[in-house]
C-alpha atoms as a PDB file:
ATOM      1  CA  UNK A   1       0.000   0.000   0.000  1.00  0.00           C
ATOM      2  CA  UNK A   2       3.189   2.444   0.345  1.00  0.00           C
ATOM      3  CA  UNK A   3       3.457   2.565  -3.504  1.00  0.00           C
ATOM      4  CA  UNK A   4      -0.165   4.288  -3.434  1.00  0.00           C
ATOM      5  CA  UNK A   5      -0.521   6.089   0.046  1.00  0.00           C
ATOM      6  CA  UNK A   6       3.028   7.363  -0.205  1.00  0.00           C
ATOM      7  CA  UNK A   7       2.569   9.656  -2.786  1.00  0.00           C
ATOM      8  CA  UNK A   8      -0.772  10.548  -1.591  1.00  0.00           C
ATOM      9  CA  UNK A   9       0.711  11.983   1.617  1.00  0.00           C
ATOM     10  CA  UNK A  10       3.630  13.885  -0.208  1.00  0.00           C
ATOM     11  CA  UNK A  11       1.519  15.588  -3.068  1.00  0.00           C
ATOM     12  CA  UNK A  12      -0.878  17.276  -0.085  1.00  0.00           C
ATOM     13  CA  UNK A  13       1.643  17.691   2.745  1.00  0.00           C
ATOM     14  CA  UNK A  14       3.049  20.904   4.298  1.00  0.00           C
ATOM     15  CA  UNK A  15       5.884  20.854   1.971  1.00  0.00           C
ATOM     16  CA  UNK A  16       4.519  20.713  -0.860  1.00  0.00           C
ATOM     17  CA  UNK A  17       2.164  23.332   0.325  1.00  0.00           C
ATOM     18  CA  UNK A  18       4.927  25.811   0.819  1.00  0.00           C
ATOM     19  CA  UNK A  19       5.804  25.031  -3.329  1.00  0.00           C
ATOM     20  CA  UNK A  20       2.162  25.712  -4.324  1.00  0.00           C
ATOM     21  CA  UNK A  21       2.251  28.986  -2.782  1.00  0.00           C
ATOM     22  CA  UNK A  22       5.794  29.587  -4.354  1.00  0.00           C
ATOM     23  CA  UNK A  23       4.708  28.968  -7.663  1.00  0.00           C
ATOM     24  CA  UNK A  24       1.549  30.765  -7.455  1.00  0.00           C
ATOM     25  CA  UNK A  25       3.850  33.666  -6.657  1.00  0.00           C
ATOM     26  CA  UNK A  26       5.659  32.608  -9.545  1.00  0.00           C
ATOM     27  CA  UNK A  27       2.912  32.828 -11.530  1.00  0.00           C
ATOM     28  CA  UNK A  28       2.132  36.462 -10.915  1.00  0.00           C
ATOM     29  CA  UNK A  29       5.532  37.599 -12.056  1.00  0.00           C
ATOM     30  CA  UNK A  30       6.053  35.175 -14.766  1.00  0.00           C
ATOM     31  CA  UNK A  31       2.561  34.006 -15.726  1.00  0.00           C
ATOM     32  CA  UNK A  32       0.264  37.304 -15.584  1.00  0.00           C
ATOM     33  CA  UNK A  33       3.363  40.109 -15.817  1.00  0.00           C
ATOM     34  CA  UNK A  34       6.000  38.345 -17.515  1.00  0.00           C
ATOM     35  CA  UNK A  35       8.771  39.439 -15.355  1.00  0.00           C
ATOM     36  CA  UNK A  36      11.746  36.170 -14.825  1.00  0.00           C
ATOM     37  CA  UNK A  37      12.222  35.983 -11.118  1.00  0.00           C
ATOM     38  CA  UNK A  38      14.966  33.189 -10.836  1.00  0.00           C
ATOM     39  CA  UNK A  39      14.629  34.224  -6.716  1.00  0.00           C
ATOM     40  CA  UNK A  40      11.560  33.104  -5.378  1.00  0.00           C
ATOM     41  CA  UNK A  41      13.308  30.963  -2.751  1.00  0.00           C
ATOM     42  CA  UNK A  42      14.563  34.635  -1.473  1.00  0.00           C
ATOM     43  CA  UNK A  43      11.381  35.812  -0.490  1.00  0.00           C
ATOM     44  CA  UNK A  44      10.170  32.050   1.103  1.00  0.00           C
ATOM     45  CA  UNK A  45      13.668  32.327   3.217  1.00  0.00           C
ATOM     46  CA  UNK A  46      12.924  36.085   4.168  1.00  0.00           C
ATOM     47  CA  UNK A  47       9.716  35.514   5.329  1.00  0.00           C
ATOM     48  CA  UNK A  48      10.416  32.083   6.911  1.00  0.00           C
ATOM     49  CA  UNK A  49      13.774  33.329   8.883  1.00  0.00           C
ATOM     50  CA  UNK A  50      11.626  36.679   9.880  1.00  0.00           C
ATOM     51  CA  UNK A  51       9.192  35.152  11.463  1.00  0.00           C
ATOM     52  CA  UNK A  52      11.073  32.648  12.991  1.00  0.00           C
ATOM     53  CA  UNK A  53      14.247  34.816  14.276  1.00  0.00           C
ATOM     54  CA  UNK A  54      11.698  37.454  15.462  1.00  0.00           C
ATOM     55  CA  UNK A  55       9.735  34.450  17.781  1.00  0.00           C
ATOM     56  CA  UNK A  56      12.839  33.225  19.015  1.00  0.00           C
ATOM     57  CA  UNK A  57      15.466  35.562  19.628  1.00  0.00           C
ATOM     58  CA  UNK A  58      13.321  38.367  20.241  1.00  0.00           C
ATOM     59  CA  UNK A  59      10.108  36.917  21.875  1.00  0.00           C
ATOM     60  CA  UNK A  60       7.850  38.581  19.248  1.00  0.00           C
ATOM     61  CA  UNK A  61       4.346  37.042  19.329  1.00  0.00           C
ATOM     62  CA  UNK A  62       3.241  34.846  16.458  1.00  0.00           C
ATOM     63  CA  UNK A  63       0.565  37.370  14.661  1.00  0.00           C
ATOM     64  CA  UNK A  64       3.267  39.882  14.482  1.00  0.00           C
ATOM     65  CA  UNK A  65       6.230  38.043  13.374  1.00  0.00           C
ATOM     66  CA  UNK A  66       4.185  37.004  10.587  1.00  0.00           C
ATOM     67  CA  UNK A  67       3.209  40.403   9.687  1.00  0.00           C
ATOM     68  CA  UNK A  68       6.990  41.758  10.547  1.00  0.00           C
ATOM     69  CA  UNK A  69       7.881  38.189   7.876  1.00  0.00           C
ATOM     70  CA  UNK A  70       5.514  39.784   5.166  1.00  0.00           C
ATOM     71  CA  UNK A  71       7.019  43.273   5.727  1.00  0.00           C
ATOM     72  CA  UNK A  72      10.290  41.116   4.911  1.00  0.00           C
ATOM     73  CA  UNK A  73       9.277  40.383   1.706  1.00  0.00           C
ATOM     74  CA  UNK A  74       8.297  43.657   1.034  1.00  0.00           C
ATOM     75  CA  UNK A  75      11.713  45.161   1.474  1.00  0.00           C
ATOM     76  CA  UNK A  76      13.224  42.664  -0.096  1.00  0.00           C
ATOM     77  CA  UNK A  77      10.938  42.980  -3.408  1.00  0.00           C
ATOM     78  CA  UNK A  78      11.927  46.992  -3.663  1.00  0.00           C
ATOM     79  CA  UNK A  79      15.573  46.034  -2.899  1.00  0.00           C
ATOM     80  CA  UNK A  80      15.243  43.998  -6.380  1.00  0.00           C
ATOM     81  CA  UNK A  81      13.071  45.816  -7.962  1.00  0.00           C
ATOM     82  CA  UNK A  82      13.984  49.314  -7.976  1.00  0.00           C
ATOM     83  CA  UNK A  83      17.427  49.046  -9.391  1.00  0.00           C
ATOM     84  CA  UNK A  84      16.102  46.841 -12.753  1.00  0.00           C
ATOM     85  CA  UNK A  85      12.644  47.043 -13.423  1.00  0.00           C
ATOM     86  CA  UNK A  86      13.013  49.616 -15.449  1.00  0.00           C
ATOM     87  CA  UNK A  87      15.694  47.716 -17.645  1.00  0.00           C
ATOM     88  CA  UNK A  88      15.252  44.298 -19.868  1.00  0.00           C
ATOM     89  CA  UNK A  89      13.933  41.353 -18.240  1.00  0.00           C
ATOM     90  CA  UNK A  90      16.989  39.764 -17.975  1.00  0.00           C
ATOM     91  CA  UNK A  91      18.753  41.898 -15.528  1.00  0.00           C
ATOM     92  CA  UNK A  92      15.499  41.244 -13.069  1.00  0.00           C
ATOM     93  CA  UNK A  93      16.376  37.673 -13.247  1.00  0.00           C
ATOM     94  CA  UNK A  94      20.168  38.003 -13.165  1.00  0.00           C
ATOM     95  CA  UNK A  95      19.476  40.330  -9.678  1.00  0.00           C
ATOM     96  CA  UNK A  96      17.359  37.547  -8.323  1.00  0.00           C
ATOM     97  CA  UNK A  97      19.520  34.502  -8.672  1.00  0.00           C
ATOM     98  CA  UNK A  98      22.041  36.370  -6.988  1.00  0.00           C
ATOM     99  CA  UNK A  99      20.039  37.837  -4.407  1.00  0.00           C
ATOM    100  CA  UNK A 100      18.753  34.295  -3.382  1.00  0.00           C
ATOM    101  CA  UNK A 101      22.084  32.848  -3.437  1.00  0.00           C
ATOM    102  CA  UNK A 102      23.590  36.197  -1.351  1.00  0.00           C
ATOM    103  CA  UNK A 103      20.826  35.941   1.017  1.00  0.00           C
ATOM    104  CA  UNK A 104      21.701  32.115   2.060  1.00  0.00           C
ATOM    105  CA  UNK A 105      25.053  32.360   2.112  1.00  0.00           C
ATOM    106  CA  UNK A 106      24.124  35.225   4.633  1.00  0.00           C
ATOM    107  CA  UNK A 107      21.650  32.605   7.018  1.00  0.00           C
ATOM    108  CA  UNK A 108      24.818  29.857   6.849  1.00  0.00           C
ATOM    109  CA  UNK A 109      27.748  31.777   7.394  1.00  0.00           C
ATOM    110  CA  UNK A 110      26.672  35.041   9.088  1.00  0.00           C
ATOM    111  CA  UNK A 111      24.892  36.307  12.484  1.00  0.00           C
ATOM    112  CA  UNK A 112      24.873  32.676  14.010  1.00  0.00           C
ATOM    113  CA  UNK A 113      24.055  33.682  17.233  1.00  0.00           C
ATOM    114  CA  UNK A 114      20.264  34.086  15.333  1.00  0.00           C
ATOM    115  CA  UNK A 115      20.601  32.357  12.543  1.00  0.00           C
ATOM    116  CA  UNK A 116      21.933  29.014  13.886  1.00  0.00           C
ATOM    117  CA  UNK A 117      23.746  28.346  10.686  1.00  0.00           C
ATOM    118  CA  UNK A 118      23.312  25.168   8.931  1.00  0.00           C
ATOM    119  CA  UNK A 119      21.239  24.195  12.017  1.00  0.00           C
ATOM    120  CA  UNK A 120      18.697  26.107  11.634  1.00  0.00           C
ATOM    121  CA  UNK A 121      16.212  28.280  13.620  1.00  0.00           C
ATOM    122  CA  UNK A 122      13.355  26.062  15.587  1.00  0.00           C
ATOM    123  CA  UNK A 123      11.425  26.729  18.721  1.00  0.00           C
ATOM    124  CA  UNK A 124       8.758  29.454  16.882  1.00  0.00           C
ATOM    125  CA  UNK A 125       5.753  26.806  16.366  1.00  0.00           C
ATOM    126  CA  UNK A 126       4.779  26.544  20.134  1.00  0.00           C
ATOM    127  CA  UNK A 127       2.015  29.110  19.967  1.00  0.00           C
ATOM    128  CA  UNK A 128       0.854  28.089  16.364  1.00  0.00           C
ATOM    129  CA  UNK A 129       0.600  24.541  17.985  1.00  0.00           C
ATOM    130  CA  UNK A 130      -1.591  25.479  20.515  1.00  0.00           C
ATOM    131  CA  UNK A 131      -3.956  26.796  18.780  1.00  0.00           C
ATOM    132  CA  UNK A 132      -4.545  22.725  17.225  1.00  0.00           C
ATOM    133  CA  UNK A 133      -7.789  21.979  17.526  1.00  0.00           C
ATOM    134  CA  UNK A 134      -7.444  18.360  17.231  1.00  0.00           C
ATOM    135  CA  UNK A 135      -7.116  16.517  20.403  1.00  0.00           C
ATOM    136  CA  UNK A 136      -3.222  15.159  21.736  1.00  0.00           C
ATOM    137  CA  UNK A 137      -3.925  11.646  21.981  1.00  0.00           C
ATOM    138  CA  UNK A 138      -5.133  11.530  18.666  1.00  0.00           C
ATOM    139  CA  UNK A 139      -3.305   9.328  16.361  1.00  0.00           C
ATOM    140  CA  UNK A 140      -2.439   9.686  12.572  1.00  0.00           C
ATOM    141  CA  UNK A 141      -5.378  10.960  10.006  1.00  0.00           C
ATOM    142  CA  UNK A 142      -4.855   9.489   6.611  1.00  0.00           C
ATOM    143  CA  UNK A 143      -1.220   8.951   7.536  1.00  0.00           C
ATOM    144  CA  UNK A 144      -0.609  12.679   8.676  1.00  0.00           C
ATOM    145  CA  UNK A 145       0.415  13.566  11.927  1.00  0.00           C
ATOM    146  CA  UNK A 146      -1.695  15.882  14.862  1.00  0.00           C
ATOM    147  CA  UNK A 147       0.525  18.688  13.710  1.00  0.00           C
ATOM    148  CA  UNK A 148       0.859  18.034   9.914  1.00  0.00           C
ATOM    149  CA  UNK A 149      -3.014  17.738   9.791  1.00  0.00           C
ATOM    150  CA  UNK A 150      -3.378  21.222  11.428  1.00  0.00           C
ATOM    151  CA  UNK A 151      -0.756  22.520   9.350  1.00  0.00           C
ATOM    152  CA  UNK A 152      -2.570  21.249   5.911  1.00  0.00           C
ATOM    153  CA  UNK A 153      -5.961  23.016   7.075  1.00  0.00           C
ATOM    154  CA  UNK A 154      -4.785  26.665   7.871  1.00  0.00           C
ATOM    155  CA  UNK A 155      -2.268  25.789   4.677  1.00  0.00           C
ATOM    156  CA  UNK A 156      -4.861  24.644   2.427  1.00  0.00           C
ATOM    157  CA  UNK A 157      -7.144  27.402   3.643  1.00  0.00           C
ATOM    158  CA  UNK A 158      -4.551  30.404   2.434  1.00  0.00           C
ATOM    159  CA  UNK A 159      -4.233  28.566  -0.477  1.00  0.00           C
ATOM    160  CA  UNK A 160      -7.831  29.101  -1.193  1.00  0.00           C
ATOM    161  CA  UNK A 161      -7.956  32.865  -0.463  1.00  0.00           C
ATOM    162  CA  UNK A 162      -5.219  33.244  -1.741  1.00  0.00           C
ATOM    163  CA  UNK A 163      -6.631  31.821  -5.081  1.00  0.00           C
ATOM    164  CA  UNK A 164      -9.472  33.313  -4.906  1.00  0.00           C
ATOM    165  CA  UNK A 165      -7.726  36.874  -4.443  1.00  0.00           C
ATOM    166  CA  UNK A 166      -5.732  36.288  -7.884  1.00  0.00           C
ATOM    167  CA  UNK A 167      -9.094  35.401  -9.783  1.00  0.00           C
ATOM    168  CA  UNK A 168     -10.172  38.755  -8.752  1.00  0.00           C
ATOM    169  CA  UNK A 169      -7.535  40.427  -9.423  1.00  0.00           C
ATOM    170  CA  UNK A 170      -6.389  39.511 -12.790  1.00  0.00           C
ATOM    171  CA  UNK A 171     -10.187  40.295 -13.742  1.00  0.00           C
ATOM    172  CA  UNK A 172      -9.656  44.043 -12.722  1.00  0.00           C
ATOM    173  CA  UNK A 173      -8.401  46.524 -14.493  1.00  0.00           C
ATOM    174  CA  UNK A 174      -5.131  45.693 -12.771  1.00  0.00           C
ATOM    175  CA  UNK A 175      -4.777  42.159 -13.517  1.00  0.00           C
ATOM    176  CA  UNK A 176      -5.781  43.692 -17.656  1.00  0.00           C
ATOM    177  CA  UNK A 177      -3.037  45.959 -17.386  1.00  0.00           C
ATOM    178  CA  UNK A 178      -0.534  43.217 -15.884  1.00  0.00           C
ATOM    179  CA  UNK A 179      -1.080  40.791 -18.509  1.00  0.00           C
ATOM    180  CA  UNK A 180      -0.981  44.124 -21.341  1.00  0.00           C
ATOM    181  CA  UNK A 181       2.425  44.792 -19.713  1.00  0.00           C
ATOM    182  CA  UNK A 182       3.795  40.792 -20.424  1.00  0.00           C
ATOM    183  CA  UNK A 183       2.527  40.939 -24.115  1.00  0.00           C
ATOM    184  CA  UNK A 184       3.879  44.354 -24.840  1.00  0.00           C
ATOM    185  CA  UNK A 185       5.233  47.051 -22.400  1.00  0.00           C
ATOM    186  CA  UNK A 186       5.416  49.641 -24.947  1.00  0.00           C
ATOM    187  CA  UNK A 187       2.491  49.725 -25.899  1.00  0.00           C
ATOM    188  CA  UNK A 188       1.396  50.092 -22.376  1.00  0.00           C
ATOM    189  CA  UNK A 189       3.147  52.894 -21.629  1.00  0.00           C
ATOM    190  CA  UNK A 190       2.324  54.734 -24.562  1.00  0.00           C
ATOM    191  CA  UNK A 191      -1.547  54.309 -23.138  1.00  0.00           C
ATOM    192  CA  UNK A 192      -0.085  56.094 -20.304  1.00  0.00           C
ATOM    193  CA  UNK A 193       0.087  53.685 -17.681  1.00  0.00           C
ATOM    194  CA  UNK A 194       3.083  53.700 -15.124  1.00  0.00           C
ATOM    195  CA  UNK A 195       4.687  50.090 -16.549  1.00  0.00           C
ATOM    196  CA  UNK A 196       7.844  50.408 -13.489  1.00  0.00           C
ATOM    197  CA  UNK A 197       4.486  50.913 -11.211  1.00  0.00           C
ATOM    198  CA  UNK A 198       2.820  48.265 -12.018  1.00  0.00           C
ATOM    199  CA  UNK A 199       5.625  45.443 -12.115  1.00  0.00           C
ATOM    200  CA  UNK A 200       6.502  46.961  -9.083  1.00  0.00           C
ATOM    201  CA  UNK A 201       2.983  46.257  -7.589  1.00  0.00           C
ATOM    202  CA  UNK A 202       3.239  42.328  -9.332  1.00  0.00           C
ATOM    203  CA  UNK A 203       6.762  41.593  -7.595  1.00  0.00           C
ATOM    204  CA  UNK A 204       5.578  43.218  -4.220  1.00  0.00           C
ATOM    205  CA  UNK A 205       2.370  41.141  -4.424  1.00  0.00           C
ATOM    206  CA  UNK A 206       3.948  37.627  -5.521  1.00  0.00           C
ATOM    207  CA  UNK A 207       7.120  37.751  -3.205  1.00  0.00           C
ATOM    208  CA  UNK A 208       4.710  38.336  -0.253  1.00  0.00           C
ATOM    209  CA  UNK A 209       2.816  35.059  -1.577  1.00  0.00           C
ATOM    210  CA  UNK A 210       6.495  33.173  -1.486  1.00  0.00           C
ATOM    211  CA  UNK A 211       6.906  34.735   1.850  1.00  0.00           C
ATOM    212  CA  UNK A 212       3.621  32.973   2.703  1.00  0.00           C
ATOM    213  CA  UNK A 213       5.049  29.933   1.590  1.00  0.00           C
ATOM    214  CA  UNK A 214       8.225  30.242   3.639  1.00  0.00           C
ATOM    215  CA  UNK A 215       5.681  30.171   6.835  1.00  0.00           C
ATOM    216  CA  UNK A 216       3.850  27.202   5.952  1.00  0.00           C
ATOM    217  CA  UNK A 217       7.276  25.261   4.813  1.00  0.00           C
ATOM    218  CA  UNK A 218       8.702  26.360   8.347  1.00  0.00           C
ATOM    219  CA  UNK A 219       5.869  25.589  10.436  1.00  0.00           C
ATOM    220  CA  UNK A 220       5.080  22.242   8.412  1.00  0.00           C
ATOM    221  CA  UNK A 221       9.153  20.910   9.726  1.00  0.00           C
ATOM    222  CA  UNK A 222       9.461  22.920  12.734  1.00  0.00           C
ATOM    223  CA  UNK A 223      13.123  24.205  11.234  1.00  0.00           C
ATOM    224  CA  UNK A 224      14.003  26.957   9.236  1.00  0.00           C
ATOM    225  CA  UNK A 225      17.494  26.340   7.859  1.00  0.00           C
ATOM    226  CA  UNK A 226      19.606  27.755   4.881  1.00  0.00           C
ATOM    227  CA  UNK A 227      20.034  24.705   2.842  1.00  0.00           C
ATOM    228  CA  UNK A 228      16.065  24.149   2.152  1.00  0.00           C
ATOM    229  CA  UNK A 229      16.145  27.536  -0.284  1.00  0.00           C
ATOM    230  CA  UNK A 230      18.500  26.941  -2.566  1.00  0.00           C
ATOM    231  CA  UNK A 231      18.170  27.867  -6.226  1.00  0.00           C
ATOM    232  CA  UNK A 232      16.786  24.245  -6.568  1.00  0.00           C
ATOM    233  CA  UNK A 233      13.906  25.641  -4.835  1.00  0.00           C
ATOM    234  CA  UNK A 234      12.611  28.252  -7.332  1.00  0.00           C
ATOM    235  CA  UNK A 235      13.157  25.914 -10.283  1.00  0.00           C
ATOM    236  CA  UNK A 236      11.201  23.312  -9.309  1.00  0.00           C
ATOM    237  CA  UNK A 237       8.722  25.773  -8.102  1.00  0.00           C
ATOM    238  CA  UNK A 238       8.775  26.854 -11.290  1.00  0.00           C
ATOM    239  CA  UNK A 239       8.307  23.698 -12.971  1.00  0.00           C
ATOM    240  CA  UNK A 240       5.380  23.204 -11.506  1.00  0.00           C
ATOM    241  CA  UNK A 241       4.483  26.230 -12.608  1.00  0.00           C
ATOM    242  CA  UNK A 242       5.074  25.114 -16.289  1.00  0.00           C
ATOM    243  CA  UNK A 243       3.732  22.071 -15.758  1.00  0.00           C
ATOM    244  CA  UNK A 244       0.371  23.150 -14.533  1.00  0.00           C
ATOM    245  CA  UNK A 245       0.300  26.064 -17.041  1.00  0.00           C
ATOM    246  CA  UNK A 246       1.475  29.631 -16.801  1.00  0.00           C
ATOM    247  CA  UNK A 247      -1.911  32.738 -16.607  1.00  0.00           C
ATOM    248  CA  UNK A 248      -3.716  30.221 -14.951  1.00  0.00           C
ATOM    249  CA  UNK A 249      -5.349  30.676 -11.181  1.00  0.00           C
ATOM    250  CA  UNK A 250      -5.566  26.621 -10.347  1.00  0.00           C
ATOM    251  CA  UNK A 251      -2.274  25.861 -12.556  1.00  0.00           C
ATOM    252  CA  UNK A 252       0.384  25.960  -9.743  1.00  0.00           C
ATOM    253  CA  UNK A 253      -1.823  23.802  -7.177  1.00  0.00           C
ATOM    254  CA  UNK A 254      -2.563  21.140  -9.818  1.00  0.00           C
ATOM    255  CA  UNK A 255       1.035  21.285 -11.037  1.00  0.00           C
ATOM    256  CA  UNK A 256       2.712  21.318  -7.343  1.00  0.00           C
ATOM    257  CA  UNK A 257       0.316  18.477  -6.413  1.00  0.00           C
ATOM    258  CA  UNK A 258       1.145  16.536  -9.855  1.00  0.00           C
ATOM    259  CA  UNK A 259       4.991  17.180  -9.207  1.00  0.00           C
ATOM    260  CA  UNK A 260       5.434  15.927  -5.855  1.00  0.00           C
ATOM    261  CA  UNK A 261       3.140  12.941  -6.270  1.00  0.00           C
ATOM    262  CA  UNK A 262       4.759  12.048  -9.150  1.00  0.00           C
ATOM    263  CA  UNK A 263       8.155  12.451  -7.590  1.00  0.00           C
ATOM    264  CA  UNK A 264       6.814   9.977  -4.515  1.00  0.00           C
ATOM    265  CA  UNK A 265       5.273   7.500  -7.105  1.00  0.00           C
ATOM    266  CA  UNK A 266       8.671   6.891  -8.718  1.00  0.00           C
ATOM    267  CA  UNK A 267      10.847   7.015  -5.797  1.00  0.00           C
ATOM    268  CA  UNK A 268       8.563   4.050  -4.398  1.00  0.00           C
ATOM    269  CA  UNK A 269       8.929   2.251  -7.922  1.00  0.00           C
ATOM    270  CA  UNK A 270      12.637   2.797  -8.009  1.00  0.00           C
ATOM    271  CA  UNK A 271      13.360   1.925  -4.316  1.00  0.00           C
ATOM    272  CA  UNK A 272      11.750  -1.569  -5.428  1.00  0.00           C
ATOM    273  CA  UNK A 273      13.970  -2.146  -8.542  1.00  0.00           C
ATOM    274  CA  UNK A 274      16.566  -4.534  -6.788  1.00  0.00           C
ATOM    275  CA  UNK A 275      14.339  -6.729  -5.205  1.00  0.00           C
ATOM    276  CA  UNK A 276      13.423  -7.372  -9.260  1.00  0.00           C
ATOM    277  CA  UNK A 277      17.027  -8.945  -9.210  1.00  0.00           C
ATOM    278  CA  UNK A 278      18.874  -6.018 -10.638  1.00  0.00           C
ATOM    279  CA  UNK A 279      22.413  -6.422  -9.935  1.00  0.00           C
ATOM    280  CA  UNK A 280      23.875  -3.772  -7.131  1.00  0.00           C
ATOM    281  CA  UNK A 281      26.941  -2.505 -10.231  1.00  0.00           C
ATOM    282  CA  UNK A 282      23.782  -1.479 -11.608  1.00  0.00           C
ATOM    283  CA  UNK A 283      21.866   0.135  -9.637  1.00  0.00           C
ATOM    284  CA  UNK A 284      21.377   0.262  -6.005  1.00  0.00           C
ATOM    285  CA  UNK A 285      19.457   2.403  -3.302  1.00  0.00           C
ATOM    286  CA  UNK A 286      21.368   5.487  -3.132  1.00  0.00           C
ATOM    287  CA  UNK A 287      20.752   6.272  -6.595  1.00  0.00           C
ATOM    288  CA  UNK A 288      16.988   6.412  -5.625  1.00  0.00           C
ATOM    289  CA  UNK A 289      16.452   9.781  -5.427  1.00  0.00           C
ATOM    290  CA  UNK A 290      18.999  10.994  -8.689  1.00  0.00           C
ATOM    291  CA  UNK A 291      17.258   8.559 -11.110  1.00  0.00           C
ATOM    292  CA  UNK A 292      13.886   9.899  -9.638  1.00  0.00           C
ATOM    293  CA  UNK A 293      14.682  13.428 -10.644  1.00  0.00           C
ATOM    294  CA  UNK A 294      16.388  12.062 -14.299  1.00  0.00           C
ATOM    295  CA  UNK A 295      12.576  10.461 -14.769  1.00  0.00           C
ATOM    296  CA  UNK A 296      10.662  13.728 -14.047  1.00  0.00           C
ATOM    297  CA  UNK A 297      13.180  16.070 -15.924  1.00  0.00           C
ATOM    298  CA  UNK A 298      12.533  13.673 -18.685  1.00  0.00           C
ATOM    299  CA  UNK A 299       8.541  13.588 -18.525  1.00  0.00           C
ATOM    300  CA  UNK A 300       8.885  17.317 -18.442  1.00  0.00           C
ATOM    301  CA  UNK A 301      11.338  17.772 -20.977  1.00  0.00           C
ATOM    302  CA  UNK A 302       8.673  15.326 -23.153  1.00  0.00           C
ATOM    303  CA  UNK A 303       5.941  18.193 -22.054  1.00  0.00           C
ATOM    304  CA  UNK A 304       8.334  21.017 -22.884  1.00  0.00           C
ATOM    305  CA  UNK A 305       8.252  19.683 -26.951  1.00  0.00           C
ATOM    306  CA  UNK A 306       4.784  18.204 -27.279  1.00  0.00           C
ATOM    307  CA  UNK A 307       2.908  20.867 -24.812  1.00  0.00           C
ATOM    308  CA  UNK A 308       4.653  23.965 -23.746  1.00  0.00           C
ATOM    309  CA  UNK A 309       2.124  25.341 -22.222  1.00  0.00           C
ATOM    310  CA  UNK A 310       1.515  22.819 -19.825  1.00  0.00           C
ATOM    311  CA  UNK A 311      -1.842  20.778 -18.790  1.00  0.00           C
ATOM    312  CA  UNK A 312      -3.913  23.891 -18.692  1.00  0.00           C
ATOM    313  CA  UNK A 313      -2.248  26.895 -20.378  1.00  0.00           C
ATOM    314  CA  UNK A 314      -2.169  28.328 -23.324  1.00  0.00           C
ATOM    315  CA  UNK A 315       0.856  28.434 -25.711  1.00  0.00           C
ATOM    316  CA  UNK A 316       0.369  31.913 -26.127  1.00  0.00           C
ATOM    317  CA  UNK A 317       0.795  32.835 -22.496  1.00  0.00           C
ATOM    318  CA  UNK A 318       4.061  31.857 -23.116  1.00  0.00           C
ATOM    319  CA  UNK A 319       5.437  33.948 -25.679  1.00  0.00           C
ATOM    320  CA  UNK A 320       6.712  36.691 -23.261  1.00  0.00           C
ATOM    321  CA  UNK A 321       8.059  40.075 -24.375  1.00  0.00           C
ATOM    322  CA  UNK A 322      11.341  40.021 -22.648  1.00  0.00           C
ATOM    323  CA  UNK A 323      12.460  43.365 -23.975  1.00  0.00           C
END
């Protein structure tokens, strides 16, 4: 039954909550405006450490630290943003990368007395944990843990207003104006419409939905350390992105749910290839999780030439004015 309820439990669990709300970031700056953040797992890490360094260190209630995680993001998105959205796309993704890498070389190697290093920051879910309505005793739900289970409810429930909010908004006037902006910025501006305002607005608004994500991520594991937002982070984010379908609301939930499901499903079917009699030269456990990753690059390099847009997009959405 592993083979089945193990990828069950990964495609819905708190981490791969904290990538649906990544990529649905993702998808406001790549999908609706057309801007290439390459540094999503910047904004995940500034809210996540925020909140958590904030609880700890300085014994900030929950409720705030969130808010004072959000503001976070907010900073950081101007720090980006001001210096190249008003150049090519490019140099917005060039800044990003570099931000994200800057940003956790800072968490492992600098301030240690609140950033723990490699060890990471723990101790801020105590008051989040009390507020679990489920009762102590109570064993595992559908193989998810008292605190996972309370963790997918709140988690699941953001992800829903949260969708909800981006339906409305791309309806607006706004959202219209965003998506003018990703198939031609001059033409925008010529309307006279404030373009640097508005991608402004669309990086503010989807790094505070990454920040989001670095809560739920943190509180899922308890832990907030430097190694879990690495560049890998904002790629696969982004692939779900792709593979769900860019300009769409539901796109990066189906895709991140798809993704990590998938990812399960073959790490259970790969863990099982020796006892098929495959000798150990061959192949052997530890090479579970890099032939895993080989397998889903490949399905989604298939996608990439058959359907670019992904499950639900449109091939259009993708043709992005990068000047």
């Amino acid at each position: 039954m592993d083979i089945i309820t193990t990828p069950l439990h990964d495609a819905f669990a708190p981490l791969a909550l904290s990538y649906v709300l990544a990529a649905i970031g993702l998808n406001i700056h790549y999908g609706y405006t057309g801007l290439l953040n390459f540094g999503q797992a910047a904004f995940a890490a500034a809210g996540a450490y925020a909140m958590a360094v904030t609880i700890v260190s300085f014994d900030v209630p929950f409720v705030p630290a969130i808010l004072l995680g959000i503001a976070a993001a907010v900073v950081l998105s101007l720090i980006m943003g001001i210096p190249t959205l008003r150049l090519r796309a490019d140099y917005l993704a060039i800044v990003t990368i570099a931000v994200a890498e800057i940003l956790r070389l800072i968490f492992t190697t600098s301030f240690k007395k609140y950033f723990k290093a490699r060890d990471g920051v723990s101790g801020f879910t105590d008051t989040f944990r009390s507020w679990n309505p489920f009762p102590e005793d109570q064993g595992r739900v559908l193989t998810y843990s008292r605190d996972d289970l309370w963790v997918m409810i709140v988690g699941w429930f953001v992800v829903a207003l949260i969708c909800v909010l981006v339906w409305a908004l791309m309806r607006s006037p706004w959202g219209r104006v965003l998506k003018s902006i990703r198939e031609d910025e001059d033409a925008v501006r010529s309307l006279g419409k404030n373009v640097y305002s508005y991608k402004m607005q669309a990086l503010i608004l989807g790094g505070v939905i990454g920040a989001i994500g670095g809560f739920v991520g943190a509180l899922g594991v308890a832990s907030v350390q430097p190694d879990t937002f690495n560049t890998d982070f904002t790629f696969i984010a982004f692939t779900m992105l792709i593979l769900g379908g860019a300009a769409r609301v539901l796109s990066p939930v189906v895709g991140a749910v798809l993704f990590w499901g998938l990812l399960s499903l073959l790490g259970q079917l790969v863990s099982r290839v020796p006892d098929l009699g495959v000798p150990a030269a061959l192949f052997n456990t530890d090479r579970v999780g890099n032939v895993r990753f080989a397998a889903v690059g490949l399905v989604l390099m298939l996608l990439m030439i058959y359907r670019p847009q992904g499950l639900f997009g449109d091939r259009k959405e993708l043709q992005i004015d990068a000047r």
